[in-house]
Protein backbone atom coordinates (compact mmCIF):
# COMPACT_ATOMS: atom_id res chain seq x y z
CA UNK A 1 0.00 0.00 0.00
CA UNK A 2 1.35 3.53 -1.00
CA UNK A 3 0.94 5.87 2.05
CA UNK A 4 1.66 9.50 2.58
CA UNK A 5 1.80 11.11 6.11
CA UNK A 6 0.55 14.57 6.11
CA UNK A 7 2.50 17.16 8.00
CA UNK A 8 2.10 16.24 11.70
CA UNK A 9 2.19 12.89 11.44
CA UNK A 10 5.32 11.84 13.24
CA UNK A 11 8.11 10.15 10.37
CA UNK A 12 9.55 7.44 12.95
CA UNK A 13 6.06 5.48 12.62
CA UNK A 14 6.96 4.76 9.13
CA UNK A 15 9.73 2.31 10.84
CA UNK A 16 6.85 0.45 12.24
CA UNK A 17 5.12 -0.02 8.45
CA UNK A 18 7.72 -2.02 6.83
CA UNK A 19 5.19 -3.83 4.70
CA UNK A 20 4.32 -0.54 3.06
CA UNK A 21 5.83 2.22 0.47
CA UNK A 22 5.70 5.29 3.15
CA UNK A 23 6.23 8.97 1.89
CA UNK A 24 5.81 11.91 3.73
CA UNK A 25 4.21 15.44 2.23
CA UNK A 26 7.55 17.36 3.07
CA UNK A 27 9.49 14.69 1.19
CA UNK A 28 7.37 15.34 -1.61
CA UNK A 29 7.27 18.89 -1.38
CA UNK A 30 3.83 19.58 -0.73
CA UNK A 31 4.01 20.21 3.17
CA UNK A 32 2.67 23.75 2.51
CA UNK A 33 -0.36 22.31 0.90
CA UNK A 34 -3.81 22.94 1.82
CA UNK A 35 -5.75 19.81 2.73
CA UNK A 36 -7.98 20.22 -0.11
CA UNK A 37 -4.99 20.32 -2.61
CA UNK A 38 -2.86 17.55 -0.60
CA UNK A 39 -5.63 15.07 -0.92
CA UNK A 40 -6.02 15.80 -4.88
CA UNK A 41 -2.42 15.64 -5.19
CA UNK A 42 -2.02 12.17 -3.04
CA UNK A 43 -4.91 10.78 -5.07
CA UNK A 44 -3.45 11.62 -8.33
CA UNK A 45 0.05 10.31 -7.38
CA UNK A 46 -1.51 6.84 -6.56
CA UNK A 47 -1.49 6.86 -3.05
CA UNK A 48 -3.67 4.85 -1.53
CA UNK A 49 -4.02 6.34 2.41
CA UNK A 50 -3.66 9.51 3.91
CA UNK A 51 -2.07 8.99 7.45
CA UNK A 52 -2.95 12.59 9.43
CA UNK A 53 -3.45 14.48 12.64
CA UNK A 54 -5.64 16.71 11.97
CA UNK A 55 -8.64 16.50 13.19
CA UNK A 56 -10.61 18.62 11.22
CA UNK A 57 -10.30 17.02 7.99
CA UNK A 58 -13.64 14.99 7.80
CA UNK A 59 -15.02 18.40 8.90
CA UNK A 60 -13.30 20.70 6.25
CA UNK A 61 -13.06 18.21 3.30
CA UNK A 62 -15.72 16.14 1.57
CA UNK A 63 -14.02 12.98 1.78
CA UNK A 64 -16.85 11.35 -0.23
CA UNK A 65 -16.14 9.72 -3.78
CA UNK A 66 -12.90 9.41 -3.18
CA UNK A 67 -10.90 6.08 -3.63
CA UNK A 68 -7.83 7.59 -1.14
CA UNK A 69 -8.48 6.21 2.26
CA UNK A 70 -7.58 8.38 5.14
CA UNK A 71 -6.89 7.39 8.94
CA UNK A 72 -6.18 10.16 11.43
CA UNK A 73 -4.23 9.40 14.55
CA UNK A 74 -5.74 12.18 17.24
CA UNK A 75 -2.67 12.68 18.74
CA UNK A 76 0.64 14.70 16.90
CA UNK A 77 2.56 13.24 20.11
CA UNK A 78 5.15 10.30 19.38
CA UNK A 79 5.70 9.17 22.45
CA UNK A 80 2.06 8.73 22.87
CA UNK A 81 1.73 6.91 19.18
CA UNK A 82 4.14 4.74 19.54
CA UNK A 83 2.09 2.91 22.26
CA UNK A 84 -0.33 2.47 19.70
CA UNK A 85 1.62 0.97 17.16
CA UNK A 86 0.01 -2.07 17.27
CA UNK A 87 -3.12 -0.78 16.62
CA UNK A 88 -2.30 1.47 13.97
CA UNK A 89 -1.11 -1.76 11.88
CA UNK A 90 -4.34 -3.25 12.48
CA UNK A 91 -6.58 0.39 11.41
CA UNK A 92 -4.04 0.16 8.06
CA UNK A 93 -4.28 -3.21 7.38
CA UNK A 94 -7.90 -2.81 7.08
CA UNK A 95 -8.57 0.00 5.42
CA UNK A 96 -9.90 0.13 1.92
CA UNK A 97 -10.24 2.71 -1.00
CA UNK A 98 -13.03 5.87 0.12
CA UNK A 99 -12.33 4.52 4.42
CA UNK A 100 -12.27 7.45 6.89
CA UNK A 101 -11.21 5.95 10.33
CA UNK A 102 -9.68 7.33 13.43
CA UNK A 103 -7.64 6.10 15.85
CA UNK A 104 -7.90 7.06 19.47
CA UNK A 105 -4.42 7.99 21.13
């Protein structure tokens, strides 16, 4: 699965998705991106999830008819992520093409 981390999302919890091709939105120059223009862009590069902190998407963004799936972690803290690694692999794992999810932190 092709995954891009929006700005926010901490870049060490890539380590813990080895089975996936993980980019981040600074690496691909678009971390000053609205979220309206990220998730055009991420859909049009073949991405297939949106990994984000922000909160507010679902709530800014109409997320519907889209094929990119999108799982927001509601918490920007690592420390507190990592002890949800496990359960991060599991939201990914099941996600499919148009799936909003969040995971509680």
């Amino acid at each position: 699965m092709r995954i891009l981390f929006d700005q926010g999302t901490p870049a060490p919890l890539r380590r813990h998705l080895p089975d996936h091709d993980v980019e981040t939105a600074f690496e691909r120059g678009w971390a000053e991106l609205r979220n309206s223009a990220l998730l055009q862009q991420a859909e049009e590069h073949g991405y297939d999830l949106l990994i984000t902190t922000d909160q507010d998407l679902q709530y800014q963004q109409d997320l519907s008819g889209q094929d990119l799936a999108v799982l927001v972690l509601l918490s920007t803290a690592w420390p507190r992520i990592r002890l949800q690694v496990h359960e991060i692999r599991a939201a990914v794992s099941q996600m499919c093409p148009g799936d909003y999810r969040e995971v509680r932190i």
